[in-house]
Every structure is written in C-alpha cells, then in structure tokens.
PDB file of N, CA and C in Angstrom:
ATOM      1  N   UNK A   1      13.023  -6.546 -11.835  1.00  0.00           N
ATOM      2  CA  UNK A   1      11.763  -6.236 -12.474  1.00  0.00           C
ATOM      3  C   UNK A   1      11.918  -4.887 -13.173  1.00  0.00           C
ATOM      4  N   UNK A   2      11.599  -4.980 -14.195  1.00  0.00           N
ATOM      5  CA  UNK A   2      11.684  -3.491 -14.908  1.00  0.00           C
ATOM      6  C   UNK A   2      10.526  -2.601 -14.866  1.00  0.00           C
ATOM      7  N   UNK A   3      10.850  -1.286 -14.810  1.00  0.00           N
ATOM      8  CA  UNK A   3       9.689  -0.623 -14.518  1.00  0.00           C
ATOM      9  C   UNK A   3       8.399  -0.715 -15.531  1.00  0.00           C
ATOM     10  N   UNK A   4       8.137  -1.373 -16.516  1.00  0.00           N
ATOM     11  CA  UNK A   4       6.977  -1.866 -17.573  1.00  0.00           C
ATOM     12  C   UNK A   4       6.634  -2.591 -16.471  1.00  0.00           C
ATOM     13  N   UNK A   5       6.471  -3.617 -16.257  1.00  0.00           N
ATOM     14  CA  UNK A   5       6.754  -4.862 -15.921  1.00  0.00           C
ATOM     15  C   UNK A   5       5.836  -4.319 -13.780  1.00  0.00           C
ATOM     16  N   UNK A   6       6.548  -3.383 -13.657  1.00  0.00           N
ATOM     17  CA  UNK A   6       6.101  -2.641 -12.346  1.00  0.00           C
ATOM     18  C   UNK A   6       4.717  -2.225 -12.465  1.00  0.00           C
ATOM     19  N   UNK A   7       4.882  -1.374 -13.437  1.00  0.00           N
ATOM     20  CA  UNK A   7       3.505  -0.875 -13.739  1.00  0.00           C
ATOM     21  C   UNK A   7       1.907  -1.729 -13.959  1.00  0.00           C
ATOM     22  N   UNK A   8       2.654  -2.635 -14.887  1.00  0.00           N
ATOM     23  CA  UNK A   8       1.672  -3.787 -15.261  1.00  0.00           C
ATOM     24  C   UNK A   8       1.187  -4.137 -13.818  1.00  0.00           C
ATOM     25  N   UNK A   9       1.941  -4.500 -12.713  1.00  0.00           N
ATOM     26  CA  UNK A   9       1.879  -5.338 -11.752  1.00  0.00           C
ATOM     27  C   UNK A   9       0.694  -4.332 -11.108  1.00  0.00           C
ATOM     28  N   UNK A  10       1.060  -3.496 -11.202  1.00  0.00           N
ATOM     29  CA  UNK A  10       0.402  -2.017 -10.268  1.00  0.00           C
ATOM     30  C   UNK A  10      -0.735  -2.025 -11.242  1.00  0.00           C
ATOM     31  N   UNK A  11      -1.142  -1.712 -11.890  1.00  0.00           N
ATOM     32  CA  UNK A  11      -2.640  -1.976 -12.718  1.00  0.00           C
ATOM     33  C   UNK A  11      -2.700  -2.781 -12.236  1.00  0.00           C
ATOM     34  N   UNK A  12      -2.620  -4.041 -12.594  1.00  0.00           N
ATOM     35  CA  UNK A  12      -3.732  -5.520 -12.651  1.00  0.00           C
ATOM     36  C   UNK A  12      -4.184  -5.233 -10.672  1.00  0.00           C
ATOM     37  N   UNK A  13      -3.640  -5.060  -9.751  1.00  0.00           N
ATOM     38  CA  UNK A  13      -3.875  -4.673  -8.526  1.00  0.00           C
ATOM     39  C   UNK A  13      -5.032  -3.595  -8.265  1.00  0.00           C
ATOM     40  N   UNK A  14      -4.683  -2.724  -8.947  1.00  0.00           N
ATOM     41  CA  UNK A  14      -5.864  -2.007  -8.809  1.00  0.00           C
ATOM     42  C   UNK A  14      -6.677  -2.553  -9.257  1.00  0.00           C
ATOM     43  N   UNK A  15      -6.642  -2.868 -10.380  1.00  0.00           N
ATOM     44  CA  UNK A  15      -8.077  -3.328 -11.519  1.00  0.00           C
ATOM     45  C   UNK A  15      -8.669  -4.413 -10.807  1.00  0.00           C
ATOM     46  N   UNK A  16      -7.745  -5.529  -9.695  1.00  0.00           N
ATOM     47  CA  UNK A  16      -8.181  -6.046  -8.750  1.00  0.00           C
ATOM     48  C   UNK A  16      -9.926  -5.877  -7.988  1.00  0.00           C
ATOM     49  N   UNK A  17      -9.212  -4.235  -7.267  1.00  0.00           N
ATOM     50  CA  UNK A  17      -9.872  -3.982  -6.427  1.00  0.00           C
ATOM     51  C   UNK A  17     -10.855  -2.792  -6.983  1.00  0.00           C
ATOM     52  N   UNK A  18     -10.820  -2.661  -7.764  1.00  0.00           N
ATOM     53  CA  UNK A  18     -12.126  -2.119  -9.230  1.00  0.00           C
ATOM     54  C   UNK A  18     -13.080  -2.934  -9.086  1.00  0.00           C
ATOM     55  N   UNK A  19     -12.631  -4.593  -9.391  1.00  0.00           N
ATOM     56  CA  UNK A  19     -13.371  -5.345 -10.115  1.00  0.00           C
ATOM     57  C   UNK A  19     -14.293  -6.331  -9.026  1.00  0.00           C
ATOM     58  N   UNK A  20     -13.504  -5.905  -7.592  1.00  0.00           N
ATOM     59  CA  UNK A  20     -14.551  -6.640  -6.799  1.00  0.00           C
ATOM     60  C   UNK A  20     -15.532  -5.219  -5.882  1.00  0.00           C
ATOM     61  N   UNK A  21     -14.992  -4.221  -6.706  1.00  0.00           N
ATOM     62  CA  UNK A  21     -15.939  -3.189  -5.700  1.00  0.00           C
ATOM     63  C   UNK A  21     -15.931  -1.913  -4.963  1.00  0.00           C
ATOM     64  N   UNK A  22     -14.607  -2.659  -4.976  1.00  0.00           N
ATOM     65  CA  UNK A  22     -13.464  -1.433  -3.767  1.00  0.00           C
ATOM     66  C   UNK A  22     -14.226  -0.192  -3.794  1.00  0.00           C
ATOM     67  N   UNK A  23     -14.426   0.888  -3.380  1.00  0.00           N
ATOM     68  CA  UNK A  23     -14.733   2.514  -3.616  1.00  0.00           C
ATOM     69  C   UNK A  23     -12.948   3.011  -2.643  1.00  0.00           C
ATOM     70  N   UNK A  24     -12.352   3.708  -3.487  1.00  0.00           N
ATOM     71  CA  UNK A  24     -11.240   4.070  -2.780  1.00  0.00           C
ATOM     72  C   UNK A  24     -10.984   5.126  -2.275  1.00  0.00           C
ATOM     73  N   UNK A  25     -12.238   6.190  -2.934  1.00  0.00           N
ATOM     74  CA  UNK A  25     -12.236   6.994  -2.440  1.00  0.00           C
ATOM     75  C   UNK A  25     -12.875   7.060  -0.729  1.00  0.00           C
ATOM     76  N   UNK A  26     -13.275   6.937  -0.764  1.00  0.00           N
ATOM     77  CA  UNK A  26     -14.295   6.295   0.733  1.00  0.00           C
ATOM     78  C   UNK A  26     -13.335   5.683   1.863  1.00  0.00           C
ATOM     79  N   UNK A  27     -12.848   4.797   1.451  1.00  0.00           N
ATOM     80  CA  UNK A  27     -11.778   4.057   2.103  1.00  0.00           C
ATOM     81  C   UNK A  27     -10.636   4.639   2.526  1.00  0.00           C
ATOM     82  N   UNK A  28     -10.120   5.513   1.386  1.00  0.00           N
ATOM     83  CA  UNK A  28      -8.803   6.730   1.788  1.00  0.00           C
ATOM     84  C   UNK A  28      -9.608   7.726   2.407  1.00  0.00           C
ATOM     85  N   UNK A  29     -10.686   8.227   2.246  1.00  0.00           N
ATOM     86  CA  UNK A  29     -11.550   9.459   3.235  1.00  0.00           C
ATOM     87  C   UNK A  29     -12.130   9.038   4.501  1.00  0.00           C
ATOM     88  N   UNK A  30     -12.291   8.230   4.751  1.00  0.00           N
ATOM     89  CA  UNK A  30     -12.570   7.265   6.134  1.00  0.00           C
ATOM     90  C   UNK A  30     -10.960   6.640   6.775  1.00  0.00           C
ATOM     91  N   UNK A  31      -9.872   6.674   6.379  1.00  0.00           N
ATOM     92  CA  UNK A  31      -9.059   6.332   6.702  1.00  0.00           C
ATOM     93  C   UNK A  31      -7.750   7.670   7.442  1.00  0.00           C
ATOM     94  N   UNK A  32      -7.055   7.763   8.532  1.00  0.00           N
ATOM     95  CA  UNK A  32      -6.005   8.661   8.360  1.00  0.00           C
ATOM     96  C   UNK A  32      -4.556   8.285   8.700  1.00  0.00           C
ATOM     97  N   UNK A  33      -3.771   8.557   8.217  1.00  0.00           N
ATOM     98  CA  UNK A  33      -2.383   8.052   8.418  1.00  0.00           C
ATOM     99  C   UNK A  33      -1.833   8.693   9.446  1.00  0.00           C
ATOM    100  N   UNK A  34      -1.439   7.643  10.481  1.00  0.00           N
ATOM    101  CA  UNK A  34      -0.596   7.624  11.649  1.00  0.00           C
ATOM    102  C   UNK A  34       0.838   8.013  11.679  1.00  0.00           C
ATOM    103  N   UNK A  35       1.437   7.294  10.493  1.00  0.00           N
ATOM    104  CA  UNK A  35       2.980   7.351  10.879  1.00  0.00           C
ATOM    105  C   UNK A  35       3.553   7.178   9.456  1.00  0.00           C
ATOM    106  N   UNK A  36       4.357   7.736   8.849  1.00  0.00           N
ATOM    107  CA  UNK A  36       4.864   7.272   6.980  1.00  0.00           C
ATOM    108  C   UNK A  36       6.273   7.084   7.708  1.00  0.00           C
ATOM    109  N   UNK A  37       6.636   6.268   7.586  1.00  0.00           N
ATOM    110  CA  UNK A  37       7.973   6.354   7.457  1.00  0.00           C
ATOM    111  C   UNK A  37       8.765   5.923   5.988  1.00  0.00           C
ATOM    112  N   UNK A  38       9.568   7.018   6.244  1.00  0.00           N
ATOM    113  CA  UNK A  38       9.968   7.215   4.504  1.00  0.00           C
ATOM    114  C   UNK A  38      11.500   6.181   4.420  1.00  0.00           C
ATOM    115  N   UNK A  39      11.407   5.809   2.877  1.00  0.00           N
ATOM    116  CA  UNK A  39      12.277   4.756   2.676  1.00  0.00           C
ATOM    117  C   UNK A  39      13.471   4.625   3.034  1.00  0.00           C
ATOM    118  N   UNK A  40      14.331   3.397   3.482  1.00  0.00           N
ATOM    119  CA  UNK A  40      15.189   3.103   3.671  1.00  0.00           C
ATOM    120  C   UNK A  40      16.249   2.272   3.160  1.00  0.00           C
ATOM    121  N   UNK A  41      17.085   2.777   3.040  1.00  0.00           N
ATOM    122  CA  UNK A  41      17.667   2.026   2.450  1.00  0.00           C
ATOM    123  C   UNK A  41      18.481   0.564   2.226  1.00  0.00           C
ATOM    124  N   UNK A  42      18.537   0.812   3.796  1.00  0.00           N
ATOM    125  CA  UNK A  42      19.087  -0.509   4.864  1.00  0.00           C
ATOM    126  C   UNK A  42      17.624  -1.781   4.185  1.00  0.00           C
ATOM    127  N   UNK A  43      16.600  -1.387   4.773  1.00  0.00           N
ATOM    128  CA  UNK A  43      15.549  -2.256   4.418  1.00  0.00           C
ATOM    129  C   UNK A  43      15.080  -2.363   3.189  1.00  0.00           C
ATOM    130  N   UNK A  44      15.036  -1.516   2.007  1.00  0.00           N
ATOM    131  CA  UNK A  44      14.625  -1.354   0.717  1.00  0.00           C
ATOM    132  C   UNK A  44      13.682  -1.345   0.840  1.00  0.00           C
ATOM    133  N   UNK A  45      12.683  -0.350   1.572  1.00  0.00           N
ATOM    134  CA  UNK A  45      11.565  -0.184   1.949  1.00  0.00           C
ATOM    135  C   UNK A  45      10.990   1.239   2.296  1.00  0.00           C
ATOM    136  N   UNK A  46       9.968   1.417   2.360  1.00  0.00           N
ATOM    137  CA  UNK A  46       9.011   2.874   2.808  1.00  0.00           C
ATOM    138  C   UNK A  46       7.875   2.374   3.354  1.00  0.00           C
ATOM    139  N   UNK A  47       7.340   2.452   4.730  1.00  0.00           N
ATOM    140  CA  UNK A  47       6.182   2.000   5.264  1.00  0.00           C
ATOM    141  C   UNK A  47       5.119   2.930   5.784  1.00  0.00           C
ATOM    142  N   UNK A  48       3.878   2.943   5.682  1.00  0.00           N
ATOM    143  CA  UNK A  48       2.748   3.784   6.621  1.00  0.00           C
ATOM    144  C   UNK A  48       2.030   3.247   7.261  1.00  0.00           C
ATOM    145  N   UNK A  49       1.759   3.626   8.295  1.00  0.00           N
ATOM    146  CA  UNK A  49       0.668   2.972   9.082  1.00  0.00           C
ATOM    147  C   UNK A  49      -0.766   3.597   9.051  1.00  0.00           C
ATOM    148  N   UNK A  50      -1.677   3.371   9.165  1.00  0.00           N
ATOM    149  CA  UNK A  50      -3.356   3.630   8.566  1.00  0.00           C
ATOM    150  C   UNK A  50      -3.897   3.056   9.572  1.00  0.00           C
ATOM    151  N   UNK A  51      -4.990   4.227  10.288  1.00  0.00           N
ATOM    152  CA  UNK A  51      -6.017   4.055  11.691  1.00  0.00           C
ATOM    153  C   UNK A  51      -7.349   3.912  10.503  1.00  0.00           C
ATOM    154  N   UNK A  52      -8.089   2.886  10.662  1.00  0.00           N
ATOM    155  CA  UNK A  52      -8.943   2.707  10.065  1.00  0.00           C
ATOM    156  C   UNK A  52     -10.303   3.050  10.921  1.00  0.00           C
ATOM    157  N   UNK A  53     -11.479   3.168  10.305  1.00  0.00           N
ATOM    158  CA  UNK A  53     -12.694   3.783  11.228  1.00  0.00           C
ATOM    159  C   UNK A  53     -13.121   3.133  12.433  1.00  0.00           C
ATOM    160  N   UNK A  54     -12.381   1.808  12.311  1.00  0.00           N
ATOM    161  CA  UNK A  54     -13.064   0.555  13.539  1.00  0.00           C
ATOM    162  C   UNK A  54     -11.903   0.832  14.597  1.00  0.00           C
ATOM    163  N   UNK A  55     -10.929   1.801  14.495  1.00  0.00           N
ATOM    164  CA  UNK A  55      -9.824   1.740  14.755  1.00  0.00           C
ATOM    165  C   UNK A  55      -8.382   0.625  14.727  1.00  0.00           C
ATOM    166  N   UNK A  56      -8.777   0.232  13.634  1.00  0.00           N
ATOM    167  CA  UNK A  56      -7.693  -1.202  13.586  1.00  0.00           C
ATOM    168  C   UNK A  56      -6.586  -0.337  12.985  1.00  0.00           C
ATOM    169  N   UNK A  57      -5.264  -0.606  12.895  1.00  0.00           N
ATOM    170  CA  UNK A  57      -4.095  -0.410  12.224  1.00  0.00           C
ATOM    171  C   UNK A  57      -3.784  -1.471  11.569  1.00  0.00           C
ATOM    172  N   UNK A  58      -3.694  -0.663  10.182  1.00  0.00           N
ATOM    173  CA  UNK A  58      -2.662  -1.544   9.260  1.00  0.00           C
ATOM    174  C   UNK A  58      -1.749  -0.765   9.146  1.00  0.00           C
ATOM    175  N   UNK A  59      -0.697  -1.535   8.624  1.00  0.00           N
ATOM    176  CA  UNK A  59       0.807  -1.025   8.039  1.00  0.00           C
ATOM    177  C   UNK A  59       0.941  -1.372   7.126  1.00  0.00           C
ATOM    178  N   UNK A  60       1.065  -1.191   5.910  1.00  0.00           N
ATOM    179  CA  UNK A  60       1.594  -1.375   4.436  1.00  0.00           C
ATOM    180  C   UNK A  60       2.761  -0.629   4.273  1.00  0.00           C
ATOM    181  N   UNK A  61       3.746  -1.495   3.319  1.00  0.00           N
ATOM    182  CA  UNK A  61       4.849  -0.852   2.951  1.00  0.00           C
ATOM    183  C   UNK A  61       4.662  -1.600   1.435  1.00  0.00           C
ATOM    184  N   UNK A  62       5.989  -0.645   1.187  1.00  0.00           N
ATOM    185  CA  UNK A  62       6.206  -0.589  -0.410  1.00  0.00           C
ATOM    186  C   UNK A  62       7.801  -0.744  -0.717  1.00  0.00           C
ATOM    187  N   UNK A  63       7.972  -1.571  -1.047  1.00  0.00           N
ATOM    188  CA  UNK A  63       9.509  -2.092  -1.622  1.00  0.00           C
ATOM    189  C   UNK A  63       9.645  -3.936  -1.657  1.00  0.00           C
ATOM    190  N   UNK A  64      10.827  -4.097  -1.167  1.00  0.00           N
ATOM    191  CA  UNK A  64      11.614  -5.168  -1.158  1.00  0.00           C
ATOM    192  C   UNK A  64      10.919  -5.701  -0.411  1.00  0.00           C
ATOM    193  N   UNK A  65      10.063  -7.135  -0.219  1.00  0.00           N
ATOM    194  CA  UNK A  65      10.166  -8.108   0.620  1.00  0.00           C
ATOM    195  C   UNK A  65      10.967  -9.195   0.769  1.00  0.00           C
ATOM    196  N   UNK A  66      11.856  -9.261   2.506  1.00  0.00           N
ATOM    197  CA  UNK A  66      13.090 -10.467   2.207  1.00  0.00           C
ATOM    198  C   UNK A  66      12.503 -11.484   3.209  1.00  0.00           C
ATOM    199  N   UNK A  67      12.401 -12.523   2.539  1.00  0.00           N
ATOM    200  CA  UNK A  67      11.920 -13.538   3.572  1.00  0.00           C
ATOM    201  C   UNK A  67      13.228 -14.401   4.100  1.00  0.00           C
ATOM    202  N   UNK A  68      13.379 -14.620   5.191  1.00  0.00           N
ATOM    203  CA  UNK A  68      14.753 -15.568   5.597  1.00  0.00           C
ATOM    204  C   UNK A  68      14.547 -17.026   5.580  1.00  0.00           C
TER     205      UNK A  68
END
C-alpha cells in the first residue's frame, strides 16, 4: 500500500466516525492509556491499551494484520 493510498484509508475512517457523531475529543478526554507498547518488528506492529470510563479495556494496534 503506498502511503497516498494510507492516507486516503486514514481519512475515509475518520470521516467515518465524523459522520456518525463520534466527539473525539470527549472520548480521548474520558479515556487513559494503560500500556503503549511501541512497535515491533518481529510482529509489524505497535499496540496500546485504553481504560475506558466503564472501565472496559480495549487494545488497538496499528500495523500488519497476519491472519493464519
């Protein structure tokens, strides 16, 4: 994927969550990060984990997904 092509992907995502409502600011200010772990290379990946106000955890990462 070329980085045009990245970007595009990364807009239309946001514009996503624009377009049904999202407030992100709110969501990142109500939210605090637990754990970043920074990218790897083994995995082609960078992940954080996020304590949300109900206290749920998510984990989102950012890179490569390999499905087997």
């Amino acid at each position: 994927m070329t980085r045009q092509h990245y970007h595009q992907r990364l807009k239309a995502i946001l514009q996503w969550g624009v377009n049904i409502g999202m407030n992100f600011v709110a969501v990142r200010s109500e939210s605090s990060i637990i754990h970043a772990f920074p990218f790897n290379s083994e995995k082609k990946r960078g992940d954080v984990a996020v304590k949300r106000p109900d206290s749920e955890v998510h984990v989102h990462w950012k890179g490569q997904l390999k499905l087997c």
